[in-house]
C-alpha atoms as a PDB file:
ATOM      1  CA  UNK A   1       5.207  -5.764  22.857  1.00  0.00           C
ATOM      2  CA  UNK A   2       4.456  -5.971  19.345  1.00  0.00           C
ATOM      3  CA  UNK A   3       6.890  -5.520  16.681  1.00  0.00           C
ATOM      4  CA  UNK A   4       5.504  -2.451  14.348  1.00  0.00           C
ATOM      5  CA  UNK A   5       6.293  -2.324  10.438  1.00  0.00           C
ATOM      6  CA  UNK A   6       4.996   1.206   8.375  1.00  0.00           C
ATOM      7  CA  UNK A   7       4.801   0.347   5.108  1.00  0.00           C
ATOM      8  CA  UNK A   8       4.222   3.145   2.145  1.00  0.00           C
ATOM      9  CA  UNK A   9       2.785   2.915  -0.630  1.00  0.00           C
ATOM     10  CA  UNK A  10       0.858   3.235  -3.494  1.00  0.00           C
ATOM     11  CA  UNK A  11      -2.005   1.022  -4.983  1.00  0.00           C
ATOM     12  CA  UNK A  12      -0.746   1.651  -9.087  1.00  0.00           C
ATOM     13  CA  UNK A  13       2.987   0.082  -7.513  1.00  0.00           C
ATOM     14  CA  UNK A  14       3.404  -2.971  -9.316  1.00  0.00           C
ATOM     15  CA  UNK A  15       6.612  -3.487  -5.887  1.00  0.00           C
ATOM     16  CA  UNK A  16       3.934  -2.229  -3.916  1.00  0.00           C
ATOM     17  CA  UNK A  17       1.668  -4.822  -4.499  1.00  0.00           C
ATOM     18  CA  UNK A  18       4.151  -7.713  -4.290  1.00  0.00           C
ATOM     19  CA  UNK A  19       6.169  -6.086  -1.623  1.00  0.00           C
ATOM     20  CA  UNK A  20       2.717  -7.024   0.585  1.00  0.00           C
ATOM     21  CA  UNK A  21       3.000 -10.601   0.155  1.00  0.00           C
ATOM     22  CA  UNK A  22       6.665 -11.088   2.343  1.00  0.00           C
ATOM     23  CA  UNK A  23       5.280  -8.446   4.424  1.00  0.00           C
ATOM     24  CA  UNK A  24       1.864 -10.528   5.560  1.00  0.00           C
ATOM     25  CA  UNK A  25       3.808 -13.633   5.971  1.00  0.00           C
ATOM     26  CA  UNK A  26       6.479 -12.326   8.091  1.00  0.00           C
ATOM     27  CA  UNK A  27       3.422 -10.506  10.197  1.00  0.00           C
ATOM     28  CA  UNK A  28       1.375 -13.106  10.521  1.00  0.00           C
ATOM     29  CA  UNK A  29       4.406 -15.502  11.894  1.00  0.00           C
ATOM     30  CA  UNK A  30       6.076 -13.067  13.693  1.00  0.00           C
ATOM     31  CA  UNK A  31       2.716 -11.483  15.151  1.00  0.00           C
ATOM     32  CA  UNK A  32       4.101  -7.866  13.772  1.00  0.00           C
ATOM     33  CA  UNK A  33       1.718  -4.929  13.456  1.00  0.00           C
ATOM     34  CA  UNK A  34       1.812  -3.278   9.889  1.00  0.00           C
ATOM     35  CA  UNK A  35       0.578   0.121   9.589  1.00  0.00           C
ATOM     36  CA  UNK A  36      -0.437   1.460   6.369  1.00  0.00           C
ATOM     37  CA  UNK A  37       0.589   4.645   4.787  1.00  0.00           C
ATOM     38  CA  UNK A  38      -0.555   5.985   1.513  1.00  0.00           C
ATOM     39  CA  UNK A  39       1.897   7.500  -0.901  1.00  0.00           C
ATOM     40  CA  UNK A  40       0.928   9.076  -3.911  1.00  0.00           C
ATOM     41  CA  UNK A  41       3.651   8.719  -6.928  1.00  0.00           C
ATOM     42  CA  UNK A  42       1.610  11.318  -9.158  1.00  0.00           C
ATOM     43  CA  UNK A  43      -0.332  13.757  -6.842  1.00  0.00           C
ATOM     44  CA  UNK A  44      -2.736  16.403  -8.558  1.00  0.00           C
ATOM     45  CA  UNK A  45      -1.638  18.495 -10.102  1.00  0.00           C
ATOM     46  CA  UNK A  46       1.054  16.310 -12.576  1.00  0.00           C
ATOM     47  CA  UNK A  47       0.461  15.412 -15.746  1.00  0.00           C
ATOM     48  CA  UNK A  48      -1.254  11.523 -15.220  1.00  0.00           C
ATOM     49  CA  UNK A  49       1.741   8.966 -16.006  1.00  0.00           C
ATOM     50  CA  UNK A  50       1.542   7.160 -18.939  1.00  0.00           C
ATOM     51  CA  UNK A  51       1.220   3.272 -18.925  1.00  0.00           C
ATOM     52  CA  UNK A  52       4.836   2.847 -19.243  1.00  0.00           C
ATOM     53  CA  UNK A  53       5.699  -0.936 -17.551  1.00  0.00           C
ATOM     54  CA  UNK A  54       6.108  -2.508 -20.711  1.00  0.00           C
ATOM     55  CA  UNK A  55      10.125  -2.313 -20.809  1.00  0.00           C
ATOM     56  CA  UNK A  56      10.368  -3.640 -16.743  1.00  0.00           C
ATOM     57  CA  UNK A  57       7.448  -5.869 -17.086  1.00  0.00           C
ATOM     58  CA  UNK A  58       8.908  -8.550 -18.876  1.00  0.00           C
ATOM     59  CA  UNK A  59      12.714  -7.847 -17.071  1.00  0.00           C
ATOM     60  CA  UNK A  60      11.678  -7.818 -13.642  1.00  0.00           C
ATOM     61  CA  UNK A  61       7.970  -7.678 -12.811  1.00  0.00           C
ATOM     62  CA  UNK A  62       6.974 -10.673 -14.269  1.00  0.00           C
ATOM     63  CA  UNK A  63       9.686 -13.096 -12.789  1.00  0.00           C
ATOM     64  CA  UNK A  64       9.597 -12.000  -9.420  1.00  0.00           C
ATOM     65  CA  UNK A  65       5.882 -12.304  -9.428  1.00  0.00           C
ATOM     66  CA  UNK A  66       5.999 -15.825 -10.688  1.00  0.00           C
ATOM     67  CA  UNK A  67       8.776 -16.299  -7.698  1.00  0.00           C
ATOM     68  CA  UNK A  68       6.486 -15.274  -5.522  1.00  0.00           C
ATOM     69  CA  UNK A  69       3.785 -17.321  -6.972  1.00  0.00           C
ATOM     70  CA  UNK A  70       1.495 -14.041  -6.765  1.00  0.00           C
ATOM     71  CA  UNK A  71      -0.595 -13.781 -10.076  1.00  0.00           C
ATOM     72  CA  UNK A  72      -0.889 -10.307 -11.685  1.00  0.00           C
ATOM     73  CA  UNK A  73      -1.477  -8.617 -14.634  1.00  0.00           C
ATOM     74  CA  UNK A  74      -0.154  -5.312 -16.364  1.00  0.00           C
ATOM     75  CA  UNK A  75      -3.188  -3.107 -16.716  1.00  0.00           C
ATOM     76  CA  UNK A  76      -4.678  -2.340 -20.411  1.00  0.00           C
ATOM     77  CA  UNK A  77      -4.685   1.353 -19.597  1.00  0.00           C
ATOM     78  CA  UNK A  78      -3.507   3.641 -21.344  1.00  0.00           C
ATOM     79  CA  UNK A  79      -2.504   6.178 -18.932  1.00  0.00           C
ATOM     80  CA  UNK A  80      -2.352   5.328 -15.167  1.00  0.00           C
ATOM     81  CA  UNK A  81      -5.210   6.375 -12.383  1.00  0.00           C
ATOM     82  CA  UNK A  82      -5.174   9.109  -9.934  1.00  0.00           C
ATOM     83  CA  UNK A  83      -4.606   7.091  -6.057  1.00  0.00           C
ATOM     84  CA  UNK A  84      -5.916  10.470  -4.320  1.00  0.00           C
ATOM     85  CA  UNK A  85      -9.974   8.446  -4.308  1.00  0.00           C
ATOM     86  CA  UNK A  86      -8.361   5.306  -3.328  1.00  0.00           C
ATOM     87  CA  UNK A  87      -6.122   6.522  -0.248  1.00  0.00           C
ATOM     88  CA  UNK A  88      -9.590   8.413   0.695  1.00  0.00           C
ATOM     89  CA  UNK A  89     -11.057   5.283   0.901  1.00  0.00           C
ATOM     90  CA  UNK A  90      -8.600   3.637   2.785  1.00  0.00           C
ATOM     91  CA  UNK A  91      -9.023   6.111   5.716  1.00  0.00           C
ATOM     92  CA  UNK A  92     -12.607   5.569   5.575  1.00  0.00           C
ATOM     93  CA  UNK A  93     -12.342   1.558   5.944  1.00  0.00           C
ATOM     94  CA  UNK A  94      -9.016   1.997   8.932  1.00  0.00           C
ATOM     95  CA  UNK A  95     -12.093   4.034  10.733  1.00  0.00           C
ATOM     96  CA  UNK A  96     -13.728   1.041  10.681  1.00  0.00           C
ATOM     97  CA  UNK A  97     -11.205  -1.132  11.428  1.00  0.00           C
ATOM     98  CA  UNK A  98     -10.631  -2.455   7.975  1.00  0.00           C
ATOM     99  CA  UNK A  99      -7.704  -0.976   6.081  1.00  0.00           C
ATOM    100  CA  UNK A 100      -5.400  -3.909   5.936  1.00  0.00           C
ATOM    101  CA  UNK A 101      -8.793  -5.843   3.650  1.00  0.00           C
ATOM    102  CA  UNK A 102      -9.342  -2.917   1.769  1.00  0.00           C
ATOM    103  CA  UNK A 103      -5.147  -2.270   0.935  1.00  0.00           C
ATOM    104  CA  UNK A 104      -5.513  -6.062  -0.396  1.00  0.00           C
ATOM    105  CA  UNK A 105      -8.429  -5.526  -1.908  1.00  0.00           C
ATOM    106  CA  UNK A 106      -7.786  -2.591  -3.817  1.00  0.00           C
ATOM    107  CA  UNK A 107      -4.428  -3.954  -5.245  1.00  0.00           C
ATOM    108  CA  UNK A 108      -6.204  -6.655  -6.089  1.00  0.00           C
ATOM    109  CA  UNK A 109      -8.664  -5.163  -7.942  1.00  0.00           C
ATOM    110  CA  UNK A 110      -6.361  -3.355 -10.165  1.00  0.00           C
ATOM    111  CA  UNK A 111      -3.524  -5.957 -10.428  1.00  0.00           C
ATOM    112  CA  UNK A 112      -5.111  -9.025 -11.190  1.00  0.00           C
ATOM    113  CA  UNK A 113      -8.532  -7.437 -12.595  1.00  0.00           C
ATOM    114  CA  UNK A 114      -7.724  -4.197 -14.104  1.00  0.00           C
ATOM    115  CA  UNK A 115     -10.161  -2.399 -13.175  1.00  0.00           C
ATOM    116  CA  UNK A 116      -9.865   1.534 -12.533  1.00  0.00           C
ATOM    117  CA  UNK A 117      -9.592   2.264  -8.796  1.00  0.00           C
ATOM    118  CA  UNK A 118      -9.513   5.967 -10.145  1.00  0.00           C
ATOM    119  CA  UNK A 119     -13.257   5.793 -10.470  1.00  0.00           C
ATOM    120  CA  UNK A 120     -15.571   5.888  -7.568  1.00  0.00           C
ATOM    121  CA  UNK A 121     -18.440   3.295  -8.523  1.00  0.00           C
ATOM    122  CA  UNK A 122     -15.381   0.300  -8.628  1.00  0.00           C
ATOM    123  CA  UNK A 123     -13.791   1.815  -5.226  1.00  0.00           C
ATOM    124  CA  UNK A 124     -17.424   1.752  -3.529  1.00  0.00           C
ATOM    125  CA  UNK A 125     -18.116  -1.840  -5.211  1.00  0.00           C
ATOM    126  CA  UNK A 126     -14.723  -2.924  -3.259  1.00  0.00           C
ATOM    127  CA  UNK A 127     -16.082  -1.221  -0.220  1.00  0.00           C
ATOM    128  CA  UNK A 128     -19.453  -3.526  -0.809  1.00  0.00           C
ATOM    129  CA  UNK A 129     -17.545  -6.119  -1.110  1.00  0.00           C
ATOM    130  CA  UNK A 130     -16.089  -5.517   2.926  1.00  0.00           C
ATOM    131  CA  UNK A 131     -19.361  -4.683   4.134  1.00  0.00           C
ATOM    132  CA  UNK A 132     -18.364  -1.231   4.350  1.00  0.00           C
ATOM    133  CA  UNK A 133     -21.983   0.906   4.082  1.00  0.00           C
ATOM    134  CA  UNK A 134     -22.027   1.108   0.173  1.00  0.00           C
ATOM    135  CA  UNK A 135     -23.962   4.824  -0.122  1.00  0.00           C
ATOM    136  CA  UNK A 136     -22.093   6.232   2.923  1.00  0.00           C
ATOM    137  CA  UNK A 137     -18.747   5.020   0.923  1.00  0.00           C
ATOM    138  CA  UNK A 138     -19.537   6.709  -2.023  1.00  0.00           C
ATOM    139  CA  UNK A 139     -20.428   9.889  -0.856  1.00  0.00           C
ATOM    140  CA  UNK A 140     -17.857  10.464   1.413  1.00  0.00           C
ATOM    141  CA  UNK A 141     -16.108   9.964  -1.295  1.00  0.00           C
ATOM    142  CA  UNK A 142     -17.853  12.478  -3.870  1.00  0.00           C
ATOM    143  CA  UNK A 143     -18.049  15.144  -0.594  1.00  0.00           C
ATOM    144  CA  UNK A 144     -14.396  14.471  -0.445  1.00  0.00           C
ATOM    145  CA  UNK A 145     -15.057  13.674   3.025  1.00  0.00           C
ATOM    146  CA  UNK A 146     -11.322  12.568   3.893  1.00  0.00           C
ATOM    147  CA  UNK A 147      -9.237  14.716   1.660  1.00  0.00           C
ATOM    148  CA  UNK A 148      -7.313  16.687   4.494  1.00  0.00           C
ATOM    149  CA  UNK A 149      -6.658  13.143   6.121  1.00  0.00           C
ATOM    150  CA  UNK A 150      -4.784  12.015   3.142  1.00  0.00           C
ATOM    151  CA  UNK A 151      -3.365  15.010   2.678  1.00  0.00           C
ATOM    152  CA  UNK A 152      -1.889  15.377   6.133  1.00  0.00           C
ATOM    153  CA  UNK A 153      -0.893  11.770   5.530  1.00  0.00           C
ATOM    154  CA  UNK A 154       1.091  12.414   2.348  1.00  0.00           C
ATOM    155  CA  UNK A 155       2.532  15.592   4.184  1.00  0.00           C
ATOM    156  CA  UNK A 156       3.797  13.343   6.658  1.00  0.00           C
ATOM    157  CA  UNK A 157       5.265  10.597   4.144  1.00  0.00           C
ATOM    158  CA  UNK A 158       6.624  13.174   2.030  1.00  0.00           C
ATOM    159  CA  UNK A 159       8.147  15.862   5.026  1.00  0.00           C
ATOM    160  CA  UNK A 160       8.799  14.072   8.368  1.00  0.00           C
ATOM    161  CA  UNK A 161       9.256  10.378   7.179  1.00  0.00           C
ATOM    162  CA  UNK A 162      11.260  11.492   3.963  1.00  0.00           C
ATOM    163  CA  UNK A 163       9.608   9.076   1.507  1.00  0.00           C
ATOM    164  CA  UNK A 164      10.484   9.813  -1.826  1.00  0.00           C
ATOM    165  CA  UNK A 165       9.873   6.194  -3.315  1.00  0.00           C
ATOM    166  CA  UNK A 166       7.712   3.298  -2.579  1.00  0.00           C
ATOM    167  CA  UNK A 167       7.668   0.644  -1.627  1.00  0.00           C
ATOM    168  CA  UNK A 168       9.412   1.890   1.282  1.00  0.00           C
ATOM    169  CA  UNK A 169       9.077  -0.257   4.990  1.00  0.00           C
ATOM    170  CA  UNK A 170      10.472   1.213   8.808  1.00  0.00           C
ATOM    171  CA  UNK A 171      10.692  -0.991  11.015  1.00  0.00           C
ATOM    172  CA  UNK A 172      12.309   0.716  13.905  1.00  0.00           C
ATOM    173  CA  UNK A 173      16.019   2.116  12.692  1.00  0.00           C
ATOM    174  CA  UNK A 174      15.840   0.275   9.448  1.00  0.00           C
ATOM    175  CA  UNK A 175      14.414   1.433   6.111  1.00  0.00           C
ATOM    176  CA  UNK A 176      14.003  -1.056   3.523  1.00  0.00           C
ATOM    177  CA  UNK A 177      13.376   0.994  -0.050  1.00  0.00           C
ATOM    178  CA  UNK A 178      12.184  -1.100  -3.092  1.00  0.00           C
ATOM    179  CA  UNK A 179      10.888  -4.412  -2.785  1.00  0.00           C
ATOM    180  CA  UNK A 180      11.872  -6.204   0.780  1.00  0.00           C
ATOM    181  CA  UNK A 181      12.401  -9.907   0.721  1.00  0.00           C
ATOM    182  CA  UNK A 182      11.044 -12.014   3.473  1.00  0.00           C
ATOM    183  CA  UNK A 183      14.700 -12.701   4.420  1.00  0.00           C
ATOM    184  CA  UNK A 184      15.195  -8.980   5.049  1.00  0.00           C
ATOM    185  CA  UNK A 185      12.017  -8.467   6.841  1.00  0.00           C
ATOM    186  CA  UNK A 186      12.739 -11.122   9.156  1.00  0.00           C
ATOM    187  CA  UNK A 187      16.153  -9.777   9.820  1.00  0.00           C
ATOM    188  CA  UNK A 188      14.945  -5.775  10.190  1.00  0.00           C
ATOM    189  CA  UNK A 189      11.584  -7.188  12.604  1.00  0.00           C
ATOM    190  CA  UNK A 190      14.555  -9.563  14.887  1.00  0.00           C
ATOM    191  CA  UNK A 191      16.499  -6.340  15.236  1.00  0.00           C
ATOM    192  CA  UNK A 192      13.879  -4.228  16.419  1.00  0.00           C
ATOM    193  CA  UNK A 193      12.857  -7.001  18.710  1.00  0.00           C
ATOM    194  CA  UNK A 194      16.372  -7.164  20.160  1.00  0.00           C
ATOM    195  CA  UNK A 195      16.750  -3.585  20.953  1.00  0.00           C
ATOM    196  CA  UNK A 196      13.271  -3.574  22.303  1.00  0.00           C
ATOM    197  CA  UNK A 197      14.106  -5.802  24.951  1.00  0.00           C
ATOM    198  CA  UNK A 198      17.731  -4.091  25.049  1.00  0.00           C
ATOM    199  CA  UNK A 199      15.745  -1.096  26.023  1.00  0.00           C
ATOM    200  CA  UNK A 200      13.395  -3.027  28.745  1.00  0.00           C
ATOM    201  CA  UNK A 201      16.841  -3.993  31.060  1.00  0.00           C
ATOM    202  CA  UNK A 202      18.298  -0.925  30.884  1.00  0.00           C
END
């Protein structure tokens, strides 16, 4: 049986997006499942949060990036987009069997080309991009197609998994909050493995 990692998130996370690198690699060679679950760090109503990385960016961002040898940049906007289109999305592409592309995707998008996955025409040119349909992208989005999905998704992140900051990964018992290493992944996914087969003798 598989190993199975949920990892929240959010696609305006700078951690977020660099948490994902470990994460794949520890997957891929350790044949886990990850399973995907959007997190919104400023859900509608708030007040949008202003672009305000500048102070970490340079402290912390930046160098673990280049440790990770992951290029990104910090987004020339001034305040930073609403995720509720985006997470849409992303149940529209796992319907199709494609929401671990469009996560990296998406994140890429806005971390290395700054473009605004708050708008719709950039979201359905990633979709494109997948061969997702194009037209039945954007107007699922526009018809809001998917907003109780991601709402009952946040409702579960936010009331029975207790999430109150991304990155945030389960992996059985363990919760790893902030950014994981690979070390730590490794460690959390051998664990889970142990008591699985723990479990099988009993």
């Amino acid at each position: 049986m598989k190993a199975h990692a949920e990892f929240y998130f959010d696609f305006v996370c700078p951690l977020c997006f660099l948490a994902t690198k470990p994460l794949r690699e520890v997957s891929q060679e350790q044949k886990a499942e990850i399973e995907w679950k959007p997190f919104e760090l400023c859900p509608e109503p708030a007040q949008q949060i202003e672009d305000s990385l500048e102070k970490s960016w340079d402290q912390f961002i930046a160098p673990l990036a280049q440790q990770l040898h992951v290029e990104m940049k910090m987004p020339d906007m001034s305040a930073v987009p609403r995720t509720h289109l985006a997470h849409e999305g992303f149940h529209f592409a796992k319907k199709h069997g494609q929401e671990s592309a469009y996560v990296d995707a998406v994140f890429k998008a806005y971390w290395e080309d700054e473009k605004d996955i708050g708008q719709i025409e950039i979201l359905a040119e990633i979709a494109d991009s997948l061969h997702l349909d194009k037209e039945i992208f954007t107007l699922i989005l526009t018809e809001r197609t998917f907003e109780q999905v991601h709402k009952d998704s946040l409702a579960h992140a936010y009331e029975d998994a207790h999430i109150t900051e991304v990155p945030t990964l389960k992996i059985g018992s363990h919760v790893l909050q902030g950014f994981a290493s690979k070390e730590s992944i490794e460690k959390a996914l051998l664990h889970e493995h142990s008591a699985k087969l723990e479990d099988r003798e009993k």
